[in-house]
Protein backbone atom coordinates (compact mmCIF):
# COMPACT_ATOMS: atom_id res chain seq x y z
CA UNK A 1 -44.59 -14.34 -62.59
CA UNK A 2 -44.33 -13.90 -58.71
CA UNK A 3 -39.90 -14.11 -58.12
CA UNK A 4 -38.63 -12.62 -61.36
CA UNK A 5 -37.46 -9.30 -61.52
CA UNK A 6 -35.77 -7.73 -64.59
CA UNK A 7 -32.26 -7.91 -62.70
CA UNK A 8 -31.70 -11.65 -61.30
CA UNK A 9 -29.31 -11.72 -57.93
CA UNK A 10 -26.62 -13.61 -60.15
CA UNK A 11 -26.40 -10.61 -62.31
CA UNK A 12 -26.99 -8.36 -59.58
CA UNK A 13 -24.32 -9.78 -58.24
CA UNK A 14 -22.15 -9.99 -60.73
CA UNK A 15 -22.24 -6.38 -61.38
CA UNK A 16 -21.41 -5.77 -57.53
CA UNK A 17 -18.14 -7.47 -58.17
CA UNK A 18 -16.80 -6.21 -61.60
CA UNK A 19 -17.58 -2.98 -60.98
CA UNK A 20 -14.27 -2.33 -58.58
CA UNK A 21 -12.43 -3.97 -61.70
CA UNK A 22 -13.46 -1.72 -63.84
CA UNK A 23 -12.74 1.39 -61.59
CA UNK A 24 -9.15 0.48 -60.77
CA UNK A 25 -8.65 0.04 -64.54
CA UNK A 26 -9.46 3.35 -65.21
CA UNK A 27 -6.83 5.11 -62.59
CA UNK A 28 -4.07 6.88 -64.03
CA UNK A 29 -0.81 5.08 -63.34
CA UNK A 30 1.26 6.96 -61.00
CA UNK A 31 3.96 9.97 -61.87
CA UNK A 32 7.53 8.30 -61.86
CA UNK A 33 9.98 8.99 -59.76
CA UNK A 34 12.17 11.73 -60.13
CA UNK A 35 16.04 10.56 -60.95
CA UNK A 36 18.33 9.87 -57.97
CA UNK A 37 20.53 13.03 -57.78
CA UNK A 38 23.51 10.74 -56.61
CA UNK A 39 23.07 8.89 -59.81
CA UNK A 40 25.15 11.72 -61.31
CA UNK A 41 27.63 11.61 -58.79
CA UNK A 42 28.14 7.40 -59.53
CA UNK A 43 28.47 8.46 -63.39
CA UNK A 44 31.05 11.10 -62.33
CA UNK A 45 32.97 8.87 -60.30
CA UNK A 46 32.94 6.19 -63.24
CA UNK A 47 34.56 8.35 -65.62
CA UNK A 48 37.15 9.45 -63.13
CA UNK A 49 38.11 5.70 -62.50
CA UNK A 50 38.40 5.40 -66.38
CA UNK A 51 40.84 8.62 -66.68
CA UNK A 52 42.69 7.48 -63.17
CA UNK A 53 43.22 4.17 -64.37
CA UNK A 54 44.42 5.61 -68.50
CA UNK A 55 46.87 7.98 -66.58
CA UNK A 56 48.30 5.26 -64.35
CA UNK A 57 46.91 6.68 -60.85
CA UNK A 58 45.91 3.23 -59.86
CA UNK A 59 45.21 4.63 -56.22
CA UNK A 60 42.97 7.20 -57.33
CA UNK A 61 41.14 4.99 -59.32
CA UNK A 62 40.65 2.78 -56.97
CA UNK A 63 39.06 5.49 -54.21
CA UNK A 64 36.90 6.67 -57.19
CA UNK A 65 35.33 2.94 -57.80
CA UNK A 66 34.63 2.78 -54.25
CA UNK A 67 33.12 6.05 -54.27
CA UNK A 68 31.00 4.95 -57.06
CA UNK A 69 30.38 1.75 -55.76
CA UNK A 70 29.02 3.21 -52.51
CA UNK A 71 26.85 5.69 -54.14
CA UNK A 72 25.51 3.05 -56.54
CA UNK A 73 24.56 1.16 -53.48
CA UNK A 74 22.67 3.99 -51.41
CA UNK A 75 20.75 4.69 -55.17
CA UNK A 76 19.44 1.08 -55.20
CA UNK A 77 18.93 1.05 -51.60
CA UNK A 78 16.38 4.12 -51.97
CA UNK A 79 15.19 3.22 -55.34
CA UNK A 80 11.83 1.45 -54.69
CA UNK A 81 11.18 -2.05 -56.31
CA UNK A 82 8.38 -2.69 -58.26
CA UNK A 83 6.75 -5.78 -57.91
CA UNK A 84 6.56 -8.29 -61.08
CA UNK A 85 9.28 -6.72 -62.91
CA UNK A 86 12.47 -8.11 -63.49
CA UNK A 87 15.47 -7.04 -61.37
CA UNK A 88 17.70 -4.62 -62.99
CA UNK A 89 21.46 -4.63 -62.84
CA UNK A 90 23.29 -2.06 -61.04
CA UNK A 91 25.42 0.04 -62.71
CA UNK A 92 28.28 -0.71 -60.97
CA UNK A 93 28.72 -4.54 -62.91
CA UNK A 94 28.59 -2.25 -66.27
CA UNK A 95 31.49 -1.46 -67.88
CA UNK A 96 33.24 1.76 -67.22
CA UNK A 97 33.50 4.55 -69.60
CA UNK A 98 35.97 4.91 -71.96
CA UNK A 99 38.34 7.67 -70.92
CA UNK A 100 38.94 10.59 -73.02
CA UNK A 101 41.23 10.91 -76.06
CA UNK A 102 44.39 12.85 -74.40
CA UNK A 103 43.80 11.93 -70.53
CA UNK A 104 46.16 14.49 -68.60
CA UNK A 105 46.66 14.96 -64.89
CA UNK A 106 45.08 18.50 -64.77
CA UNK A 107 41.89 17.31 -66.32
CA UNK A 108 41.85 14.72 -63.58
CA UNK A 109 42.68 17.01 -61.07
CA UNK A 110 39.68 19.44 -62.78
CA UNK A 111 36.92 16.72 -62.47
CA UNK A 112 37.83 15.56 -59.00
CA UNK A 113 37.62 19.47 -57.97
CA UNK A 114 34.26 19.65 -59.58
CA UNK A 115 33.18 15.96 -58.23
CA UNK A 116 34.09 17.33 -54.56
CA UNK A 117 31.63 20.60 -55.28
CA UNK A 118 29.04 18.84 -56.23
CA UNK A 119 29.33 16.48 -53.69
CA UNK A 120 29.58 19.04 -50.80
CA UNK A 121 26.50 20.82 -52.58
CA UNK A 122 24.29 17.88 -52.14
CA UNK A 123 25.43 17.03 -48.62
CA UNK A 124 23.83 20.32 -47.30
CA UNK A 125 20.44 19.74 -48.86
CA UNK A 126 20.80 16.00 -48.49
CA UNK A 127 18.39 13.77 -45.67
CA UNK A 128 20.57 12.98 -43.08
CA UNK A 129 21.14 9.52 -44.00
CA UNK A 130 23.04 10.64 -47.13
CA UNK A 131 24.80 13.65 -46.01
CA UNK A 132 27.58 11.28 -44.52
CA UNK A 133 28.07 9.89 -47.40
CA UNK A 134 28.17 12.68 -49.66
CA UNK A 135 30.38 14.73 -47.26
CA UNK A 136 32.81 11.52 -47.22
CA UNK A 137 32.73 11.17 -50.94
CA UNK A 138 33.45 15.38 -50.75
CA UNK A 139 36.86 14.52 -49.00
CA UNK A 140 37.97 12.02 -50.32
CA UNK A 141 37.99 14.00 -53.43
CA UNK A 142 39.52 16.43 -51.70
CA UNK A 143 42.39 14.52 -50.40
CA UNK A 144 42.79 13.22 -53.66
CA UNK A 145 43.31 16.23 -55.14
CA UNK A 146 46.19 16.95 -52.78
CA UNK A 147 47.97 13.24 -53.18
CA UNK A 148 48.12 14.57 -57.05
CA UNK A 149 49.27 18.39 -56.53
């Protein structure tokens, strides 16, 4: 038979085209993401508003939610979106943590000392874009330290 090969151009073809498909189904998926480091800071700040607002320091809590609240936005900001998944909510609609059992005013002052530490830590090593940030949340805690001394 004079025309007919083994492989016909449909199949030839055929195989042409599947066999990108079955190459990209093979590829590893890629690594994830390491965490945000100023996700820690937003969780900090949280729990501060929480033992602000159980002591009464209404002012303090409120600097802390914006802190949060402005950390919270740079981590979505930089956190890339995958397409086709469902959008997740940020943490700053959550509820806040529950403050501790015996809130006092030196704990407070303790965690905003520590919050302004680490804060000031990650604004040196920090892209520039964030170092503002960080060295604002830094002294705010700072000054809010003082309002309580």
């Amino acid at each position: 038979m004079i025309g007919r090969t083994a492989l016909s151009r449909r199949a030839l073809l055929v195989a042409a085209t599947t066999a990108p498909l079955a190459a990209a189904c093979t590829t590893p998926p890629p690594e994830p993401l390491p965490p945000d480091p100023l996700a820690e800071l937003v969780r900090t700040a949280r729990a501060d508003t929480a033992l602000a607002t159980a002591l009464g320091a209404t002012e303090t809590a409120a600097a802390r939610t914006q802190h949060a609240d402005k950390l919270q936005a740079e981590v979505d900001r930089a956190t890339p979106k995958v397409p086709g998944t469902s959008a997740t909510q940020p943490q700053s609609t959550s509820t806040p943590p529950a403050p501790p059992a015996n809130p006092t005013r030196e704990a407070l002052v303790t965690n905003l000392q520590t919050a302004q530490k680490q804060a000031a830590d990650l604004a040196v090593t920090a892209p520039t874009h964030r170092a503002g940030l960080l060295a604002s949340v830094s002294a705010g805690c700072a000054a809010l330290v003082e309002a309580l001394a």
